[in-house]
Protein backbone atom coordinates (compact mmCIF):
# COMPACT_ATOMS: atom_id res chain seq x y z
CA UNK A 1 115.49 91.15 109.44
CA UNK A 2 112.62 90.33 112.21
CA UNK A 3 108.90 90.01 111.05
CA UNK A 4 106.81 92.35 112.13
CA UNK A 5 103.72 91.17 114.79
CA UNK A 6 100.83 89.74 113.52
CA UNK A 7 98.71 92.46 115.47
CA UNK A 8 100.43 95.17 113.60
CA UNK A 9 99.67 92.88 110.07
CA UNK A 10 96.19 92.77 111.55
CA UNK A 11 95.53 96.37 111.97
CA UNK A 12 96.18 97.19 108.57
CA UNK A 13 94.04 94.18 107.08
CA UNK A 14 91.00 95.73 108.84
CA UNK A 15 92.01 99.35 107.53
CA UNK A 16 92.27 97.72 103.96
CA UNK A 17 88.46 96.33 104.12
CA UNK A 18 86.97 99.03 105.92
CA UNK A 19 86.06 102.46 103.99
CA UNK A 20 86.77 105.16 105.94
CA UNK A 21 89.11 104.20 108.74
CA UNK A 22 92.62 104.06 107.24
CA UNK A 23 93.30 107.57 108.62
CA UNK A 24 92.38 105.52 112.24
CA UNK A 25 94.42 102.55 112.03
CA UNK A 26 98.36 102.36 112.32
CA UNK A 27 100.30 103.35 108.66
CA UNK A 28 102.83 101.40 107.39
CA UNK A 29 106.21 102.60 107.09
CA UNK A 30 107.40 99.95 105.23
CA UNK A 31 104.82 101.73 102.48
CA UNK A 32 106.88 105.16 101.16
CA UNK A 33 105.77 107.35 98.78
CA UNK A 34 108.08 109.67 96.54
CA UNK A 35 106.82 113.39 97.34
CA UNK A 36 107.33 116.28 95.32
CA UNK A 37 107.34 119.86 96.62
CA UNK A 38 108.10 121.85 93.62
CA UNK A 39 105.60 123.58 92.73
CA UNK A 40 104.06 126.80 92.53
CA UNK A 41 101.16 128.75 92.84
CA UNK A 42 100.03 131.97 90.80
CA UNK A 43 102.83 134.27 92.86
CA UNK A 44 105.49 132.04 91.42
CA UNK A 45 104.13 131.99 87.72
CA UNK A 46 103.18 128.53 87.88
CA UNK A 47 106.30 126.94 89.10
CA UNK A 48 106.40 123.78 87.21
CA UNK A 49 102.72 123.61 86.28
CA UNK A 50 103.73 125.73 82.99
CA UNK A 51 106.75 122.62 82.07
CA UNK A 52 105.96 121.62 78.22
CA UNK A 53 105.26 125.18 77.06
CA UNK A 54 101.71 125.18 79.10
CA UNK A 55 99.66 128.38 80.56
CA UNK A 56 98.05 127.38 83.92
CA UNK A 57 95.56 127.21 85.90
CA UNK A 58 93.32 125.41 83.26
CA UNK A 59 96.52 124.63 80.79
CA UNK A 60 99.45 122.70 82.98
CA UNK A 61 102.55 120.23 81.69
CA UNK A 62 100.65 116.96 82.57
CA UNK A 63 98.30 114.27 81.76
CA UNK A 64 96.03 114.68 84.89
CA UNK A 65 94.72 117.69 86.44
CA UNK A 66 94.66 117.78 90.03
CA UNK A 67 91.77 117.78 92.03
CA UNK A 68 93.40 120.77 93.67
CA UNK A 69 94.12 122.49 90.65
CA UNK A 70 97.69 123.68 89.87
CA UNK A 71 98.74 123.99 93.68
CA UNK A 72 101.43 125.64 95.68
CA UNK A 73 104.11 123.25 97.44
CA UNK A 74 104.39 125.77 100.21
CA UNK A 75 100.76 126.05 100.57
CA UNK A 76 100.66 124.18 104.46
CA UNK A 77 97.88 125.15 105.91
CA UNK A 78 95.92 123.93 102.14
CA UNK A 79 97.32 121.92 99.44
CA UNK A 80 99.99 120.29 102.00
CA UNK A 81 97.20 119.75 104.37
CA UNK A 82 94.98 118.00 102.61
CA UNK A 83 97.96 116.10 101.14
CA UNK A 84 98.71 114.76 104.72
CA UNK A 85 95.08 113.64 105.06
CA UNK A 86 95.16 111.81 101.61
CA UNK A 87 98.60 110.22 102.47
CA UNK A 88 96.70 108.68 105.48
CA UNK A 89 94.36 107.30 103.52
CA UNK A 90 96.81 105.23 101.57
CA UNK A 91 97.69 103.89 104.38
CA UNK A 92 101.42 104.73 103.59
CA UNK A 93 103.60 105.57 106.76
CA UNK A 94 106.35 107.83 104.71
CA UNK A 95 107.02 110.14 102.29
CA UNK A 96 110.52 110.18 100.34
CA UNK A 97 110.73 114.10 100.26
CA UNK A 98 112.12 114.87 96.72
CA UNK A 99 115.19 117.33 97.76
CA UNK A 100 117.45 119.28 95.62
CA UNK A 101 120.44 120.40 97.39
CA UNK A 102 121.13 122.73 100.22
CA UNK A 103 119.41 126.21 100.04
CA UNK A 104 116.99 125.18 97.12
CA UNK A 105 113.48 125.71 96.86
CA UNK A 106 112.11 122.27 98.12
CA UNK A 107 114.93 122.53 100.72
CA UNK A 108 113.22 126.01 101.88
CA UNK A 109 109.52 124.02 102.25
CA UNK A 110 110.80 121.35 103.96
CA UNK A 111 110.44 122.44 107.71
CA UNK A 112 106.74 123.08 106.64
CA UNK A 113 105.81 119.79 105.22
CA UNK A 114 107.58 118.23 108.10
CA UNK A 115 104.96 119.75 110.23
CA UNK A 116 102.53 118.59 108.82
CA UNK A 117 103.20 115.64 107.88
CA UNK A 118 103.90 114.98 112.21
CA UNK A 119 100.11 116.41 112.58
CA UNK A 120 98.99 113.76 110.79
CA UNK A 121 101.56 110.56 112.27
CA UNK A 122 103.62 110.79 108.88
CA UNK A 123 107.15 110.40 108.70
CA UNK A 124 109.57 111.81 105.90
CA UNK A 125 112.71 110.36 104.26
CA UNK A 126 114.77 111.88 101.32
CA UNK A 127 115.21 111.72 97.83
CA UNK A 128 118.62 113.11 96.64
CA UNK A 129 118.24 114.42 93.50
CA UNK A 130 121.04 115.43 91.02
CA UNK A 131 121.47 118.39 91.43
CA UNK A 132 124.69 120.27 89.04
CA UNK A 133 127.76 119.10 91.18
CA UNK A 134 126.70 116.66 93.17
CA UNK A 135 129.63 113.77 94.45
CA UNK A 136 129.72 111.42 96.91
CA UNK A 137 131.33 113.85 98.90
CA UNK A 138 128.77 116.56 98.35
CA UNK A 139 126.14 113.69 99.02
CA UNK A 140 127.42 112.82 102.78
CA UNK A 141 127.93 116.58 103.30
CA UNK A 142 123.89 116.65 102.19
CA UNK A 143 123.35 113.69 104.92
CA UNK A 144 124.97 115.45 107.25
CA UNK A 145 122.98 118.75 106.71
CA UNK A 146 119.37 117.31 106.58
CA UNK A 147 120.35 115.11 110.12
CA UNK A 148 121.67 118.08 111.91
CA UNK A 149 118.43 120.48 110.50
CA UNK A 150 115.49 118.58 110.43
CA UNK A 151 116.42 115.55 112.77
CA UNK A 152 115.01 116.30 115.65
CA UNK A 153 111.74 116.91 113.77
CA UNK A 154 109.05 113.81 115.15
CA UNK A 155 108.27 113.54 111.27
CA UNK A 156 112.04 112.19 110.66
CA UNK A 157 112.00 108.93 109.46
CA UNK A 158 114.30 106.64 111.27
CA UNK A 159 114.71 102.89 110.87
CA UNK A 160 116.99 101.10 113.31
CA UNK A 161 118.17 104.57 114.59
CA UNK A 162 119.21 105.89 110.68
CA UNK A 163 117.54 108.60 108.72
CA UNK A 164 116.78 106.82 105.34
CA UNK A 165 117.75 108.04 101.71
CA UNK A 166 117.45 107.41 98.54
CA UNK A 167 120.12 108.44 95.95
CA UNK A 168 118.61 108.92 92.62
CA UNK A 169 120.81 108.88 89.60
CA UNK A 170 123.58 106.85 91.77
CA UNK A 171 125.14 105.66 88.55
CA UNK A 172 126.24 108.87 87.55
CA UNK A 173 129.33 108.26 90.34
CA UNK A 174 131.30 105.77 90.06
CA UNK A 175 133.22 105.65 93.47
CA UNK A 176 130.68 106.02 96.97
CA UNK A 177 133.64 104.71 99.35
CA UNK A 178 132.88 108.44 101.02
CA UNK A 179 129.23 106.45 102.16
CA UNK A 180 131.27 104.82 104.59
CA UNK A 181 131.56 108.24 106.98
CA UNK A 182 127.40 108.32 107.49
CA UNK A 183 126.72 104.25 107.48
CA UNK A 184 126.21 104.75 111.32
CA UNK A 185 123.70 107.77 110.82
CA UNK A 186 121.91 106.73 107.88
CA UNK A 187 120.74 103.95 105.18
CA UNK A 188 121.02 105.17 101.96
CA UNK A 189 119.75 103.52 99.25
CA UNK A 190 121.59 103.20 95.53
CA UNK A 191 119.14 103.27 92.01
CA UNK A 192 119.98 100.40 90.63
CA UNK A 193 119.47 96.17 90.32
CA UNK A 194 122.90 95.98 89.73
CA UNK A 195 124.62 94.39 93.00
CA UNK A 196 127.85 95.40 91.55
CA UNK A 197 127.11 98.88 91.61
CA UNK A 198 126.06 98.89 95.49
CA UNK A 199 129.26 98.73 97.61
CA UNK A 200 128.92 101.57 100.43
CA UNK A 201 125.16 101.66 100.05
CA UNK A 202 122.41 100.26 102.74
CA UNK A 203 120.25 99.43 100.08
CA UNK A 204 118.77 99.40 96.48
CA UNK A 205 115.42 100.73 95.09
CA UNK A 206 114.30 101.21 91.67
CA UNK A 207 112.29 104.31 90.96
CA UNK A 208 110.94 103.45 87.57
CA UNK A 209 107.80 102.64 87.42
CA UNK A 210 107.60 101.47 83.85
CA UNK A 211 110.49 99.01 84.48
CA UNK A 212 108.15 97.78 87.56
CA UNK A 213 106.13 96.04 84.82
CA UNK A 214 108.23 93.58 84.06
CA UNK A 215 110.35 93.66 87.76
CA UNK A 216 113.63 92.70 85.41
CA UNK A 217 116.33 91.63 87.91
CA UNK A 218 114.40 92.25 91.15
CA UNK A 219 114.29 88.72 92.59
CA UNK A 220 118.04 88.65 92.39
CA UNK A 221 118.08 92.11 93.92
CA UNK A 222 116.33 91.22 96.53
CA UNK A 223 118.11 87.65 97.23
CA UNK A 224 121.23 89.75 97.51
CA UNK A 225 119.77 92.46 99.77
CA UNK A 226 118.84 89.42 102.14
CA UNK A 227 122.10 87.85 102.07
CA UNK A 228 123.98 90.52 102.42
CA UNK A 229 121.69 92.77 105.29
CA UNK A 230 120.42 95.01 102.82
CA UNK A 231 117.42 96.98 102.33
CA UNK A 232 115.21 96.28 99.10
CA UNK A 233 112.91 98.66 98.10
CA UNK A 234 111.86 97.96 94.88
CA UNK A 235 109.58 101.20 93.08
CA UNK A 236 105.59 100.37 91.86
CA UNK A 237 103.75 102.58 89.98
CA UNK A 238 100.31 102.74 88.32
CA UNK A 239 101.12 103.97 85.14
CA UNK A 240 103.09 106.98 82.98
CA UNK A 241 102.56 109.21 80.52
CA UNK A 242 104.59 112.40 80.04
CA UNK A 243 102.74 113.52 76.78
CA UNK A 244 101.65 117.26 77.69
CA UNK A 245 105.28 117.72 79.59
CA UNK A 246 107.69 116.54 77.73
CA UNK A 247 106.18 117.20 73.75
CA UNK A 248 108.20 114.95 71.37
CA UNK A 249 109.67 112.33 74.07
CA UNK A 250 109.93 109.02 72.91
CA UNK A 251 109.30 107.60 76.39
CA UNK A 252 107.11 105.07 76.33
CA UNK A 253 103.47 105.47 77.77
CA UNK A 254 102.62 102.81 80.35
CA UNK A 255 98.45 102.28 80.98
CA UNK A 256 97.02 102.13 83.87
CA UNK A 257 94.57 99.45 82.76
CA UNK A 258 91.86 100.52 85.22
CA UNK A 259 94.48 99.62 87.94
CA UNK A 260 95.76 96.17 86.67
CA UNK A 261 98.93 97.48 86.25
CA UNK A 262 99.38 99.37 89.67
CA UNK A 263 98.43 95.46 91.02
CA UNK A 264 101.09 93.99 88.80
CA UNK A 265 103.76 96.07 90.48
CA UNK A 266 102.69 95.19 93.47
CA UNK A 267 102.74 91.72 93.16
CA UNK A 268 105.87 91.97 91.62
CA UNK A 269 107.66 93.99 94.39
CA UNK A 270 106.46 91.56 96.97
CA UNK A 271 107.43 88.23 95.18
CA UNK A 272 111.06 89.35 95.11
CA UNK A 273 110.41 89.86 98.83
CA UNK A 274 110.41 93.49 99.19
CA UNK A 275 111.54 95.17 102.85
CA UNK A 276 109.86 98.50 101.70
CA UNK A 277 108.03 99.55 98.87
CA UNK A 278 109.12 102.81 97.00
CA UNK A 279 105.83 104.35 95.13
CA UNK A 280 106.23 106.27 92.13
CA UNK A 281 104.44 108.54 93.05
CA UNK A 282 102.45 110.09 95.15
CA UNK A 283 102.81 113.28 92.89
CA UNK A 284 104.71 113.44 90.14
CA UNK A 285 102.38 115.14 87.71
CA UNK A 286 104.72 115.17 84.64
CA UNK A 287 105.59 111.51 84.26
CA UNK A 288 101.71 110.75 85.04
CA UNK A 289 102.30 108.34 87.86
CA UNK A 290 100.63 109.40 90.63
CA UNK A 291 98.33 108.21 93.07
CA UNK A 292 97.22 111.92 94.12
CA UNK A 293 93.36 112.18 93.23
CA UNK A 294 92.63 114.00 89.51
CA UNK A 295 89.87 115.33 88.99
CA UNK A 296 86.92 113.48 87.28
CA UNK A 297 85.82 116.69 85.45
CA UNK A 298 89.10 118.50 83.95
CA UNK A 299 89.18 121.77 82.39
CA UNK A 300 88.67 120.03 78.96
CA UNK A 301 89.39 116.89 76.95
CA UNK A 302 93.11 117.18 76.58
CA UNK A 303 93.21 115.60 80.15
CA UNK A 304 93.37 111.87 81.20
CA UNK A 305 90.88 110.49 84.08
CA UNK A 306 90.96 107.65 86.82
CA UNK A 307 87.75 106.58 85.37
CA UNK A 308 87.58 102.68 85.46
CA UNK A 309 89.77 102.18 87.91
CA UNK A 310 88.95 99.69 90.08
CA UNK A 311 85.31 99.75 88.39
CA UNK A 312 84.79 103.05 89.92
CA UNK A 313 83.44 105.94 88.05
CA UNK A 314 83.22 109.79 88.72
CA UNK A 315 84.43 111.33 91.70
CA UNK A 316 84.85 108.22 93.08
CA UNK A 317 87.38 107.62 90.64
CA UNK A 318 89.07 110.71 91.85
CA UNK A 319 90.81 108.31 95.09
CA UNK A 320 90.90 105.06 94.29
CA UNK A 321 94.52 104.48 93.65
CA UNK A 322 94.73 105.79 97.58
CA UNK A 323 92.37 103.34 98.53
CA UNK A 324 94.48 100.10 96.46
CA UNK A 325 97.38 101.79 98.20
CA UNK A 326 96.11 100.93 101.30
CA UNK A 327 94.81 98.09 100.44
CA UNK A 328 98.63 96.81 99.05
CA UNK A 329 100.17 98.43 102.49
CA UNK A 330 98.30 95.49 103.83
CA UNK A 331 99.39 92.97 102.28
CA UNK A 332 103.18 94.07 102.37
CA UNK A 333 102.77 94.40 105.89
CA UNK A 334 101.04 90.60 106.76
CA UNK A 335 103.31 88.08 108.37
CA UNK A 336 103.80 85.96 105.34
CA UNK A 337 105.44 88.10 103.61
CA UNK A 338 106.73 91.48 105.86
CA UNK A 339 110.07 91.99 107.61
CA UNK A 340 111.07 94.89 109.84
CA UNK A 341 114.55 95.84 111.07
């Protein structure tokens, strides 16, 4: 894979040391941020602001309240908007568009976050979700679909020519020879470190962002991407905590450490020479891993902050995991250490 230009690596430097202009400079696609769109205003009950037995809008299933309060998914002209603007000012140059089968709910909001996102220079790959039923057959019938009804969309994300997705779950099936039908359309990527499990698949990411602590097995990951004309896209994330959403899990709760750890994962995904880097998430509110802005002053106690982080404080706190983002973006983008296909 060819490094990308030193002007390009430039661009984003100055965007990482200059408050303010991100939105201005060029974002990186090599940067990709795992998107959720399902969830629901007041007219839907809450739609997956209620998970853990809670009673929105001041009561939701997660550790951080929004700065938007419990939003609407297919909110475009609001919540999506302003999403789009804050995506920008990460720096980040894709979404991964979490997507749960044909005819589902985030596969009805899709055209509408494609818009936007193309208002705002954003591009938008997939996240294949397990949905009941889902084979490998199912899963190039899926390709297929999104190609032929959103790929002519100027938001599609294409690398090399191919739409890019990610199969979550890929474990679950054991045989992905069907792969072989889309491998000219599209580079999908397998969950997994395990380079035994990858035959048929373009590439490899990680998604968990507690495992990124510790990166085990992601220098040999990415060794074998490189040899073998793979893409690596290991998963960072800032922290996790699924407390309020999941009441009894054992899952353990990762700290942010005022940012240290978000850094950590970072440094880890680019010393076993990441191609992209997955981010979990942009807004997973459940798990506690996102990078969306929460709001300094919550409805009460029961609710986390990004106070500290960074040595920020109040609503300054509120982006500053959008502004490391960028900042990160940089670095995985500077000639040292970026490749581009």
């Amino acid at each position: 894979m060819r490094r990308i230009s030193t002007l390009f690596a430039a661009l984003l430097l100055l965007a990482a040391t200059l408050p303010g202009v991100a939105h201005a400079a060029a974002l990186s696609s090599r940067t990709q941020l795992f998107y959720y769109p399902w969830y629901g205003g007041s007219s839907t009950g809450y739609r997956h602001w209620v998970q853990g037995g809670h009673t929105p809008p001041d009561d939701i299933g997660a550790n951080l309240y929004p700065v938007l309060g419990p939003y609407d998914s297919g909110d475009f002209s609001g919540a999506v908007e302003q999403h789009m603007r804050w995506i920008e000012q990460s720096g980040a140059g894709v979404i991964v568009y979490s997507w749960w089968g044909q005819g589902s709910y985030e596969d009805g909001l899709a055209a509408g976050v494609l818009e936007a996102a193309a208002r705002h220079g954003i591009r938008v790959a997939w996240h294949l979700e397990p949905y009941s039923g889902r084979t490998a057959a199912s899963t190039v019938s899926d390709v297929n679909y999104i190609l032929g009804r959103y790929g002519s969309s100027p938001a599609f994300y294409r690398e090399g020519g191919r739409g890019a997705f990610y199969v979550f779950e890929s474990l679950r099936i054991a045989d992905w020879t069907p792969l072989d039908q889309v491998r000219s359309s599209a580079i999908v990527l397998a969950q997994t470190t395990d380079t035994s499990k990858v035959a048929h698949f373009g590439g490899m990411y990680t998604y968990d962002a507690i495992a990124g602590a510790t990166a085990p097995g992601w220098r040999e990951a990415g060794a074998y991407c490189e040899a073998n004309g793979l893409v690596w896209a290991p998963s960072v994330g800032p922290g996790y905590n699924d407390d309020r959403a999941v009441p009894g899990n054992t899952t353990p709760t990762l700290s942010r450490e005022n940012g240290a750890t978000y850094d950590r994962e970072w440094q880890n995904a680019l010393s076993a020479g990441a191609d992209w880097v997955s981010v979990t998430s942009f807004n997973e509110w459940h798990e506690g891993s996102i990078i969306e802005p929460a709001r300094s002053s919550p409805p009460s106690s029961a609710y986390d902050t990004f106070a500290g982080a960074y040595g920020t404080s109040g609503p300054a706190s509120e982006t500053a995991y959008l502004d490391r983002t960028r900042y990160w973006a940089a670095q995985l983008a500077t000639p040292a250490a970026a490749y581009a296909s």
